[in-house]
Protein backbone atom coordinates (compact mmCIF):
# COMPACT_ATOMS: atom_id res chain seq x y z
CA UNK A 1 -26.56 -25.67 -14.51
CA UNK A 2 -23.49 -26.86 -16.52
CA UNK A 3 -19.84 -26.45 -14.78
CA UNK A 4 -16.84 -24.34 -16.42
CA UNK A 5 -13.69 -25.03 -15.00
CA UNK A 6 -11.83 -22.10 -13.63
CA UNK A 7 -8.13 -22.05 -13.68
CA UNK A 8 -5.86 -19.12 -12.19
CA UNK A 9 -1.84 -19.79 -12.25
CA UNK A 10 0.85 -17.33 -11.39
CA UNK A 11 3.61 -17.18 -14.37
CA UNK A 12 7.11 -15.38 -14.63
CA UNK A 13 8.08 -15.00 -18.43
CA UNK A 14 10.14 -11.87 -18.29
CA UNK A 15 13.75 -11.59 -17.02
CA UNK A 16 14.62 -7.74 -15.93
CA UNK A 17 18.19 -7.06 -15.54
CA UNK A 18 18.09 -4.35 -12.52
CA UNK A 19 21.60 -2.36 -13.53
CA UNK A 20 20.80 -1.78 -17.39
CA UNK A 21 16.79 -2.29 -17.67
CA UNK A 22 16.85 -5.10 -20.45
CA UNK A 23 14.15 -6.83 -20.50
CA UNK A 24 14.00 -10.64 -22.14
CA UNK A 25 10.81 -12.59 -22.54
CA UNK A 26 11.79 -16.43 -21.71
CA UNK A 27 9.76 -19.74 -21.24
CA UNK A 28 11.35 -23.31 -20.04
CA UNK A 29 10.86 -26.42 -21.43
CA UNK A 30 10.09 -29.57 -19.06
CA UNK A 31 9.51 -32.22 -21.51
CA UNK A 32 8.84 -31.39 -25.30
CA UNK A 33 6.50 -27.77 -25.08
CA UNK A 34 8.51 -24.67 -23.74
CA UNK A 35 6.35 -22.81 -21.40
CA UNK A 36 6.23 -20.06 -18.77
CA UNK A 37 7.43 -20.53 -15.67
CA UNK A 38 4.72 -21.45 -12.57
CA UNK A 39 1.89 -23.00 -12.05
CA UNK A 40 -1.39 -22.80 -10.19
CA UNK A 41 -2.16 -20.57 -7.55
CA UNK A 42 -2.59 -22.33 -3.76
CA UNK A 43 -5.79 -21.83 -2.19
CA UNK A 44 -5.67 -21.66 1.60
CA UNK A 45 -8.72 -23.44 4.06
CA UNK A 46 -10.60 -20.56 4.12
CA UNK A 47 -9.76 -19.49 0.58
CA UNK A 48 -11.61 -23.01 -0.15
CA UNK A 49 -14.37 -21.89 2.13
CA UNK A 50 -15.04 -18.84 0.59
CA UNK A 51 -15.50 -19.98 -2.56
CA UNK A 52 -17.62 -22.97 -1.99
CA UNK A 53 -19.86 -20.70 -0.25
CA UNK A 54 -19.74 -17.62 -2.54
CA UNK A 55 -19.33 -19.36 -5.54
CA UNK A 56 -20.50 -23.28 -5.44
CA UNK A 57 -17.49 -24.21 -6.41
CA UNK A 58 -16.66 -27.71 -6.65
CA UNK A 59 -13.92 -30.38 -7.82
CA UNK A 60 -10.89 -28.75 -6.72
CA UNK A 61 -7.80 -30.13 -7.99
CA UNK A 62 -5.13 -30.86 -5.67
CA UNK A 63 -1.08 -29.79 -6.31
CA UNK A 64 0.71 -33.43 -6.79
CA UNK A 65 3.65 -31.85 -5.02
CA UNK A 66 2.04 -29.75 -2.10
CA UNK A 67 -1.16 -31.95 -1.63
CA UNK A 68 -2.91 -28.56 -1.54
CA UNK A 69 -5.88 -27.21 -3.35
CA UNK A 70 -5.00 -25.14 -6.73
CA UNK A 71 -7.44 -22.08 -7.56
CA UNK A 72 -8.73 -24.82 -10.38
CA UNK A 73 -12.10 -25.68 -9.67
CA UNK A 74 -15.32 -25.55 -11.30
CA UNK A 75 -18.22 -23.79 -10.83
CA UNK A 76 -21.83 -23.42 -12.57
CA UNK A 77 -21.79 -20.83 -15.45
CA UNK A 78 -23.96 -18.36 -13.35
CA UNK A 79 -20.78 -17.56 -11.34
CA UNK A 80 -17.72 -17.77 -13.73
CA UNK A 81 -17.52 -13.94 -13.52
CA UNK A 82 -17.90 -12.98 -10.07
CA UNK A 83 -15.34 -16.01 -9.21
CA UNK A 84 -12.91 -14.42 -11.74
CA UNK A 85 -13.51 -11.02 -10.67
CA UNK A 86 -12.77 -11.75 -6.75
CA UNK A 87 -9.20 -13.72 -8.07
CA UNK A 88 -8.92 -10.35 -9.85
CA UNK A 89 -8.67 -8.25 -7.20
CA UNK A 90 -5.56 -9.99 -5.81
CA UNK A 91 -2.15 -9.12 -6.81
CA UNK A 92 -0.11 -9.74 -3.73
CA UNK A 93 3.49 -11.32 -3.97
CA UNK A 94 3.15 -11.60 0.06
CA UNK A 95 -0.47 -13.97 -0.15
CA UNK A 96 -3.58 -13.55 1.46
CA UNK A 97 -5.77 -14.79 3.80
CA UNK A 98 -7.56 -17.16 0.67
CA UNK A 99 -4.59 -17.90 -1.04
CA UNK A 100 -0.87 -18.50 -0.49
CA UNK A 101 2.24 -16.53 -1.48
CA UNK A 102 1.95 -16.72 -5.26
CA UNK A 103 5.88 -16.18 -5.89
CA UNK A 104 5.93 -20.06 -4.66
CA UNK A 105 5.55 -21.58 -7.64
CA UNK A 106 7.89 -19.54 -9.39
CA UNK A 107 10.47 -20.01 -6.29
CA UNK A 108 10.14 -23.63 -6.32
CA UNK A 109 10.75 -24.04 -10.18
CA UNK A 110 13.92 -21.86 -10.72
CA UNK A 111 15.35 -23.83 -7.50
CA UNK A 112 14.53 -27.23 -9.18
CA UNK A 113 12.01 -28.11 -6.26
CA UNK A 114 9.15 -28.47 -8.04
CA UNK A 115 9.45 -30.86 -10.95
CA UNK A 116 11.58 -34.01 -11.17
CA UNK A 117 11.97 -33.10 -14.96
CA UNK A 118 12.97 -29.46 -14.52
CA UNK A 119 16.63 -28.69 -13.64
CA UNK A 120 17.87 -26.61 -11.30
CA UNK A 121 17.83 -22.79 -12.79
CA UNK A 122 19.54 -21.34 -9.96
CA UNK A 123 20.62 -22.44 -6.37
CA UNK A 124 18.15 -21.45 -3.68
CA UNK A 125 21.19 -18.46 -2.53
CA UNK A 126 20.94 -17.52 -6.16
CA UNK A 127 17.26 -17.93 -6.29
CA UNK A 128 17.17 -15.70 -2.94
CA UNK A 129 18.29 -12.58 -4.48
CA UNK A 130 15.69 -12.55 -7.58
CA UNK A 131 13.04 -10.40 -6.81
CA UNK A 132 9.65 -11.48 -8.32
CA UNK A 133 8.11 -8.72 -9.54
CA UNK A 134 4.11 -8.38 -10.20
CA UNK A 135 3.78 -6.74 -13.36
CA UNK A 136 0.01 -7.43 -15.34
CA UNK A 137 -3.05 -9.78 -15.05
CA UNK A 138 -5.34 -11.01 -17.54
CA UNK A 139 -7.94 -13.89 -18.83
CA UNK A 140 -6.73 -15.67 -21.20
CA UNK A 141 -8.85 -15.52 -25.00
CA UNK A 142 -10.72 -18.45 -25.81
CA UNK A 143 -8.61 -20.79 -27.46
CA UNK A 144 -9.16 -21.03 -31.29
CA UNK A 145 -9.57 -25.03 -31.25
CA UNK A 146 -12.10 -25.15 -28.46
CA UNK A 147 -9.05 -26.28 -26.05
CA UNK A 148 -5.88 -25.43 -24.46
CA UNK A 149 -2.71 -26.42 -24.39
CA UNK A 150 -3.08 -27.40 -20.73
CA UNK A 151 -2.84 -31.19 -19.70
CA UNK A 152 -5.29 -30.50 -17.05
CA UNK A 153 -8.25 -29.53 -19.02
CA UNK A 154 -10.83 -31.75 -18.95
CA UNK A 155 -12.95 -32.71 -22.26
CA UNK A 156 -15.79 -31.08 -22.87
CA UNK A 157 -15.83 -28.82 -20.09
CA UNK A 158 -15.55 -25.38 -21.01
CA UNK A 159 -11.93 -24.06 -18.77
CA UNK A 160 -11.37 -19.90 -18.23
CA UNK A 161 -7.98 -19.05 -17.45
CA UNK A 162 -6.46 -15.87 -15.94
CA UNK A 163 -3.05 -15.22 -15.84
CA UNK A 164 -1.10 -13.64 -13.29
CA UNK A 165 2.49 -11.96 -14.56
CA UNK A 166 5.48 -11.42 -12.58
CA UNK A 167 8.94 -10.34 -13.90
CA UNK A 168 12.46 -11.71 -12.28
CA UNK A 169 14.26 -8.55 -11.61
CA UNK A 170 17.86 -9.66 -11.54
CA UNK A 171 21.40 -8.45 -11.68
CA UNK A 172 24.07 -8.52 -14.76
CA UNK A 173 25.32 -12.05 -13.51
CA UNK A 174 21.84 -13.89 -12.59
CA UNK A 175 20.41 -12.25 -15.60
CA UNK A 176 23.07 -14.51 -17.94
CA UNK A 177 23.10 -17.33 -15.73
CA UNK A 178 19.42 -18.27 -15.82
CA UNK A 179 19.54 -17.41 -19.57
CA UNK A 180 22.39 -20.12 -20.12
CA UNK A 181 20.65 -22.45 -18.13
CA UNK A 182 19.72 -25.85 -20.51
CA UNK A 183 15.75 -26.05 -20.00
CA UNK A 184 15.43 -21.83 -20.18
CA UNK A 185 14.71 -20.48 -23.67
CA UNK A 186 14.78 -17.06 -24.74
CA UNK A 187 11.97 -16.19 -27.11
CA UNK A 188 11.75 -13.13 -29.09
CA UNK A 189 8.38 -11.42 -29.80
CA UNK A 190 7.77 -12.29 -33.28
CA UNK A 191 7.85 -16.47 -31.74
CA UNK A 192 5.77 -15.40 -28.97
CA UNK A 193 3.67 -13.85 -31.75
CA UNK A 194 2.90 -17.33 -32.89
CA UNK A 195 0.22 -18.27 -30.38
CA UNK A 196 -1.96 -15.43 -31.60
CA UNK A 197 -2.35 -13.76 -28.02
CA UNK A 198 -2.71 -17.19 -26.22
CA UNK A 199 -5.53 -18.81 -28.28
CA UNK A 200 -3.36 -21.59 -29.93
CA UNK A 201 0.00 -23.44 -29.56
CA UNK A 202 2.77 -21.62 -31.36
CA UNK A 203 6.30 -22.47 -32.46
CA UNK A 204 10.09 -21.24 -31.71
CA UNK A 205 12.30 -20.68 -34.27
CA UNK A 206 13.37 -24.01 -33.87
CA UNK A 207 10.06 -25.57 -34.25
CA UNK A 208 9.67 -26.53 -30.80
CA UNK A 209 6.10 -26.23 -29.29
CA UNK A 210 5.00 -22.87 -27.32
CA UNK A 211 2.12 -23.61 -25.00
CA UNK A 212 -0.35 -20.80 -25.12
CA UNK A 213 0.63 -19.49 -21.40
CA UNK A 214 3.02 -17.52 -23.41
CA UNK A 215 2.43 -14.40 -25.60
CA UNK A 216 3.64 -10.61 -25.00
């Protein structure tokens, strides 16, 4: 039975100012690609029980910073939708008992904890007072070239993605400092426009690569 690689990440694109309601789509940019902000959901033990035994999934890739397993794994065709469905019908921001608080991520990146390459956004009392706010799910569409713009994808394997969304709901002052900060860019919908829903690489006004994690 071939294998399909199943990734599930927890993003924050959105910035929400709490006092006057705007709302700013926004991605950061690491290296050369400006992207959402996040990464891979954490699996806990018996998260990795669970779906070895429900779903025979296999290869689980491990988080280079954490040294814990990422919900990306692969499993045979047969179960690609039940093993999406179950990751589905989880939207905590507190974690469960098979997988770990999924505002970490997003935590760990704005504080500059989580990438060597990424700057500080905001300081961890800053950070503190964000509140990451789950707002939509959703698989990603199959990518137009075959492939992603993930580095993790493997060739030749066939890779499903789903997508959690969370806003930062923020006040006047955090809401223009993480703007200002030098790796956040704020992206209007006609560039977010330009990956076509997700299923391609797009382009910012400036011609700087979108990865296909972003797109309203």
């Amino acid at each position: 039975m071939p294998l399909v690689r199943i990734s599930v990440a927890n993003l924050a694109d959105r910035l929400v100012c709490s006092e006057t309601g705007e709302v700013r789509y926004f991605g950061v940019k690491p290296k050369n690609r400006i992207q959402a902000l996040g990464g891979g959901a954490q699996l806990t033990a018996i998260g990795v029980y669970y779906l070895t035994e429900k779903f025979r999934a296999c290869h689980f890739e491990l988080d280079e910073h954490t040294g814990g397993h990422d919900a990306r794994f692969q499993v045979p065709e047969e179960h690609v939708e039940g093993a999406l469905r179950f990751f589905e019908g989880h939207t905590s921001t507190t974690g469960t008992k098979y997988e770990k608080d999924p505002t970490s991520d997003i935590y760990d990146e704005l504080t500059g904890t989580e990438w060597p390459n990424l700057e500080r956004i905001l300081t961890p009392m800053d950070a503190g007072k964000v509140m990451i706010r789950y707002r939509t799910m959703g698989r990603q569409p199959l990518p137009l070239s075959g492939h992603g713009t993930s580095e993790r994808e493997s060739a030749g394997l066939p890779n499903r993605r789903l997508f959690r969304r969370f806003d930062l709901v923020t006040t006047p002052a955090l809401f223009a400092k993480v703007l200002s900060a030098d790796v956040v860019r704020a992206l209007s919908v006609e560039e977010l426009a330009t990956t076509y829903g997700g299923t391609t690489k797009g382009k910012a006004r400036d011609g700087t690569e979108l990865a296909d994690n972003l797109f309203v």
